[in-house]
Protein backbone atom coordinates (compact mmCIF):
# COMPACT_ATOMS: atom_id res chain seq x y z
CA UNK A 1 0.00 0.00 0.00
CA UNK A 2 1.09 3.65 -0.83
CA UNK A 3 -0.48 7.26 -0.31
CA UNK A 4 -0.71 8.20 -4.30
CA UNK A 5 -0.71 11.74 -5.48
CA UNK A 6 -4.03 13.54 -5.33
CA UNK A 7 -4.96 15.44 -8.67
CA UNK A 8 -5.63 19.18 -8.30
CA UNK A 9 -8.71 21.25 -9.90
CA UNK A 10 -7.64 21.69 -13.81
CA UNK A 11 -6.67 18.05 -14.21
CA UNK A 12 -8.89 16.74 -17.30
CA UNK A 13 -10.01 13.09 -15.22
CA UNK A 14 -11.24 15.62 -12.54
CA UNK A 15 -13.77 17.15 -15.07
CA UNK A 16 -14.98 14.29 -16.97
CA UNK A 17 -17.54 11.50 -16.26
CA UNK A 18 -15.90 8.34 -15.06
CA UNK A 19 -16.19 4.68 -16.88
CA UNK A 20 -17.73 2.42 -15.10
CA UNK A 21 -16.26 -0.40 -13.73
CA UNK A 22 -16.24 -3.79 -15.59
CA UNK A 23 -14.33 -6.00 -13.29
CA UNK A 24 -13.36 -6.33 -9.94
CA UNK A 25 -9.92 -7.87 -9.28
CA UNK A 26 -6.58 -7.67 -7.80
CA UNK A 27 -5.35 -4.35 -9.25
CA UNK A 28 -8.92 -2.77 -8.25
CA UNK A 29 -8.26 -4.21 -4.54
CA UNK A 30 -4.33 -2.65 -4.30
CA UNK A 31 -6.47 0.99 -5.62
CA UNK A 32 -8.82 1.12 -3.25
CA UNK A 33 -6.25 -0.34 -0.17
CA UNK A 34 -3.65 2.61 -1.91
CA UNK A 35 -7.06 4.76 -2.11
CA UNK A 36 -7.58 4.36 2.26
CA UNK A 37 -4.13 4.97 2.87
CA UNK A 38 -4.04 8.36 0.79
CA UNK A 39 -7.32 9.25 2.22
CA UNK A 40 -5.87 8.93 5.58
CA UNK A 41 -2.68 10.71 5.38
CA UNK A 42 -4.35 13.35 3.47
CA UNK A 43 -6.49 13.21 6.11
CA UNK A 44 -10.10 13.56 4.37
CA UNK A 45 -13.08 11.24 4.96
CA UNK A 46 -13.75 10.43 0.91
CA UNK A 47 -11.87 10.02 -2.07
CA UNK A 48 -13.03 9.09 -5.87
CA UNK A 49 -11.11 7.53 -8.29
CA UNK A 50 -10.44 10.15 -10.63
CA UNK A 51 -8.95 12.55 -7.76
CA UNK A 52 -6.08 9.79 -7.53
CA UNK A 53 -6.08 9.87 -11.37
CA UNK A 54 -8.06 6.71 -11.86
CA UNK A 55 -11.30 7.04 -14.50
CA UNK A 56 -12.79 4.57 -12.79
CA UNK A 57 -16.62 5.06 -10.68
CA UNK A 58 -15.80 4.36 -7.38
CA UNK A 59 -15.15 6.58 -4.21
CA UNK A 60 -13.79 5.09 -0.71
CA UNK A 61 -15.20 7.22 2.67
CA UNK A 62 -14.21 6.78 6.32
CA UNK A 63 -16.10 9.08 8.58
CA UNK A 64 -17.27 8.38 12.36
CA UNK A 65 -20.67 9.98 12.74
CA UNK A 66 -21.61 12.26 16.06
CA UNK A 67 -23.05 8.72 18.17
CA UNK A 68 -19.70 7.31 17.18
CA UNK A 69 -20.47 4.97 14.49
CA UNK A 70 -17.59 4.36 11.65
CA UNK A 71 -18.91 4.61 8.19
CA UNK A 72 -15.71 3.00 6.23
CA UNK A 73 -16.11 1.36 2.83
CA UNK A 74 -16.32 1.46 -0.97
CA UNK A 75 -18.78 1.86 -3.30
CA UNK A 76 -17.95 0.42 -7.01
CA UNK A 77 -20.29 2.16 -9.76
CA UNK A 78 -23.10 3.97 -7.30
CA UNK A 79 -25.60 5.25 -7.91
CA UNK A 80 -26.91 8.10 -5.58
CA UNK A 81 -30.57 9.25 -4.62
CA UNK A 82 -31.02 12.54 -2.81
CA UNK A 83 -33.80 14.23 -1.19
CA UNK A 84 -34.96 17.59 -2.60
CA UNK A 85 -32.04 20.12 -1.91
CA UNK A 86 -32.96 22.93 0.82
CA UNK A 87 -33.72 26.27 -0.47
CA UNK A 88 -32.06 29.23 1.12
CA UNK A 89 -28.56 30.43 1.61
CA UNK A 90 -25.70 28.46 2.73
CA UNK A 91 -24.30 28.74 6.00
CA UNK A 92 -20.65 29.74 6.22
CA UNK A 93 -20.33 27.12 9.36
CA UNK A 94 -22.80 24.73 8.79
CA UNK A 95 -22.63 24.20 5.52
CA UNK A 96 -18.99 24.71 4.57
CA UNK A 97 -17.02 21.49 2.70
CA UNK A 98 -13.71 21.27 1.43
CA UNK A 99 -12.12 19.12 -1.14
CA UNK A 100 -8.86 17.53 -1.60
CA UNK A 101 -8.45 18.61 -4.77
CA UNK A 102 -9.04 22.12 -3.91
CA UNK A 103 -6.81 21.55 -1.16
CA UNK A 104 -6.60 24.22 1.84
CA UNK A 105 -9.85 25.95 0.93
CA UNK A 106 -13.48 25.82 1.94
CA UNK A 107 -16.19 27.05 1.23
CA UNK A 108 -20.49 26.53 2.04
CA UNK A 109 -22.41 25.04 0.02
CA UNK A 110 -26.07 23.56 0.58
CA UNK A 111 -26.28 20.26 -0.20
CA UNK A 112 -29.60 17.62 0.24
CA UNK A 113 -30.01 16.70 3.78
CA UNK A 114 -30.80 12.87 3.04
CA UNK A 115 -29.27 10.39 0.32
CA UNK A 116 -29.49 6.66 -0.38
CA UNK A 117 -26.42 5.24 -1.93
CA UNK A 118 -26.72 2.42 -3.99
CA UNK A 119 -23.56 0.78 -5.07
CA UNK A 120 -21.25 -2.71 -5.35
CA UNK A 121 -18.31 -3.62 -2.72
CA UNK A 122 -15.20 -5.04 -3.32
CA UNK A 123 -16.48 -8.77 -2.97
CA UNK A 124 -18.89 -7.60 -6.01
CA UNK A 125 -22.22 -7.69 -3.77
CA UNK A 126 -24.76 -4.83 -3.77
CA UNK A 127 -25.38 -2.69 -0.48
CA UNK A 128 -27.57 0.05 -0.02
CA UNK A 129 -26.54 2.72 2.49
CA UNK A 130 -29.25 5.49 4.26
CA UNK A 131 -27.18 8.63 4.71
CA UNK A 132 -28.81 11.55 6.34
CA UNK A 133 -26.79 14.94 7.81
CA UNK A 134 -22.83 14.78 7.23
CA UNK A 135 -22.32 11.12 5.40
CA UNK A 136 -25.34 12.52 2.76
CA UNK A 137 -22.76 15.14 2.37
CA UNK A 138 -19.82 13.09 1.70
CA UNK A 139 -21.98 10.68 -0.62
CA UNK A 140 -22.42 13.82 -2.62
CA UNK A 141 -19.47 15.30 -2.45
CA UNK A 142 -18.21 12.13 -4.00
CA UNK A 143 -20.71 11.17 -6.27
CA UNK A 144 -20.19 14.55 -7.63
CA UNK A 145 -16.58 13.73 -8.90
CA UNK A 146 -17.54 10.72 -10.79
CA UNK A 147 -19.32 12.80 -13.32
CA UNK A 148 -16.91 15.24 -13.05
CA UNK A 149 -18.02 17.84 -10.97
CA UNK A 150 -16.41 19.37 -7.77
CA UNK A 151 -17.76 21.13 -5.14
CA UNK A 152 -16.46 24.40 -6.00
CA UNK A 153 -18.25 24.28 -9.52
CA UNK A 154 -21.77 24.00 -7.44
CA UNK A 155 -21.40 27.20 -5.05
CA UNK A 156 -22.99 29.92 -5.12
CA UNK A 157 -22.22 33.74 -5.63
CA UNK A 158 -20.49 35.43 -3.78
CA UNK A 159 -18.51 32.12 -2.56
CA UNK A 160 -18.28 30.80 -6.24
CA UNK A 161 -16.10 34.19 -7.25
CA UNK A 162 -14.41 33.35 -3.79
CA UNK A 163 -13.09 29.83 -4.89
CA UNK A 164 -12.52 30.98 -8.59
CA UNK A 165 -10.04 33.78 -7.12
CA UNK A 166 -8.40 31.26 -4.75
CA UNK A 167 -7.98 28.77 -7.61
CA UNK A 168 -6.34 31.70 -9.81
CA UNK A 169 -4.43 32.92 -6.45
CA UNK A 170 -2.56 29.57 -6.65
CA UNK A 171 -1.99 28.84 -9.75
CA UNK A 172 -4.39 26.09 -10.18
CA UNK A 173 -6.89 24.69 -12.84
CA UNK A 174 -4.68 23.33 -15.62
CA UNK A 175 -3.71 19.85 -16.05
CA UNK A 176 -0.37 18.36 -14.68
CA UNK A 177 -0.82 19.92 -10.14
CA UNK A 178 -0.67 17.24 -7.94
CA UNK A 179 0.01 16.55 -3.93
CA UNK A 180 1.27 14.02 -2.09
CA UNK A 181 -0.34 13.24 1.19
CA UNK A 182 2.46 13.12 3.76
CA UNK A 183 4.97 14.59 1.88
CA UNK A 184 3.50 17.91 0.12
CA UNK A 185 2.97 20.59 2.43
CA UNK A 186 0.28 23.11 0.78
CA UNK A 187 -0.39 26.28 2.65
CA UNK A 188 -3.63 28.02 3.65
């Protein structure tokens, strides 16, 4: 197992849908184990496929909810069903995300309060999940980069000018940026 680099914001897998799956084997296992390990020394409590470079759908997460309960696992070509989104303004502590491949900023965005995610483990059997609060989040946060999308494409004015400026500020959003949990230090 080895942390792998993490793909920054401008890298083309980042912004394109991701192929599904077709077979789940050895190589796929060593991804997802080198997946966990990245995700940890990053530290961050999801990671797709195509932030570690991979076109592949699947996203690892590792989050332990407020009662204490570890959510850990790996979902192989979900699909994701959310409630209706709330309707208002995002709240810059509630609400507020980050993403490892926007790494060092944050910024709110509302996001669906309930999801179901549908999806295949690594032994190739089907599991449904009932997120609600924070692990909705992450299952949408995640889903979100297999078709290409990250968080900062989905917020809101003024924070969307926000993220663009901080994404100029550093230099960020062509191909080729990349970190290394553990060994890349990137500043605030």
């Amino acid at each position: 197992m080895a942390a792998l680099p993490i793909r920054i914001t401008g890298e083309p897998v980042l912004h394109s849908v991701a192929a599904e799956v077709e077979v789940i084997d050895d190589a796929l296992r060593a991804l997802v184990a080198d997946m966990f390990e990245t995700m940890a020394a990053a530290p961050g409590v999801g990671l797709a496929a195509p932030q570690v470079g991979v076109d592949a759908r699947l996203f690892v997460f590792d989050w332990t909810d407020d009662d204490a309960v570890r959510w850990r696992g790996v979902a192989i070509n979900p699909e994701l069903l959310v409630s209706p989104g709330p309707i208002g303004e995002a709240d810059e502590e509630v609400d507020s995300e980050g993403c490892l491949s926007v790494p060092g900023e944050r910024f709110p965005l509302l996001r669906s309060e309930r999801a179901v995610l549908r999806a295949i483990d690594l032994d190739g059997e089907p599991f449904d999940i009932e997120a609600t609060g924070w692990l909705a989040r992450i299952f949408q946060h995640e889903y979100d980069h297999l078709d290409g999308v990250l968080y900062v494409d989905r917020l809101a004015h003024p924070f969307s000018k926000a993220a663009a400026k901080a994404i100029r500020k550093r230099s960020w959003g062509v191909p080729g940026q990349s970190w290394l949990p553990g060994r890349d230090h990137l500043e605030d």
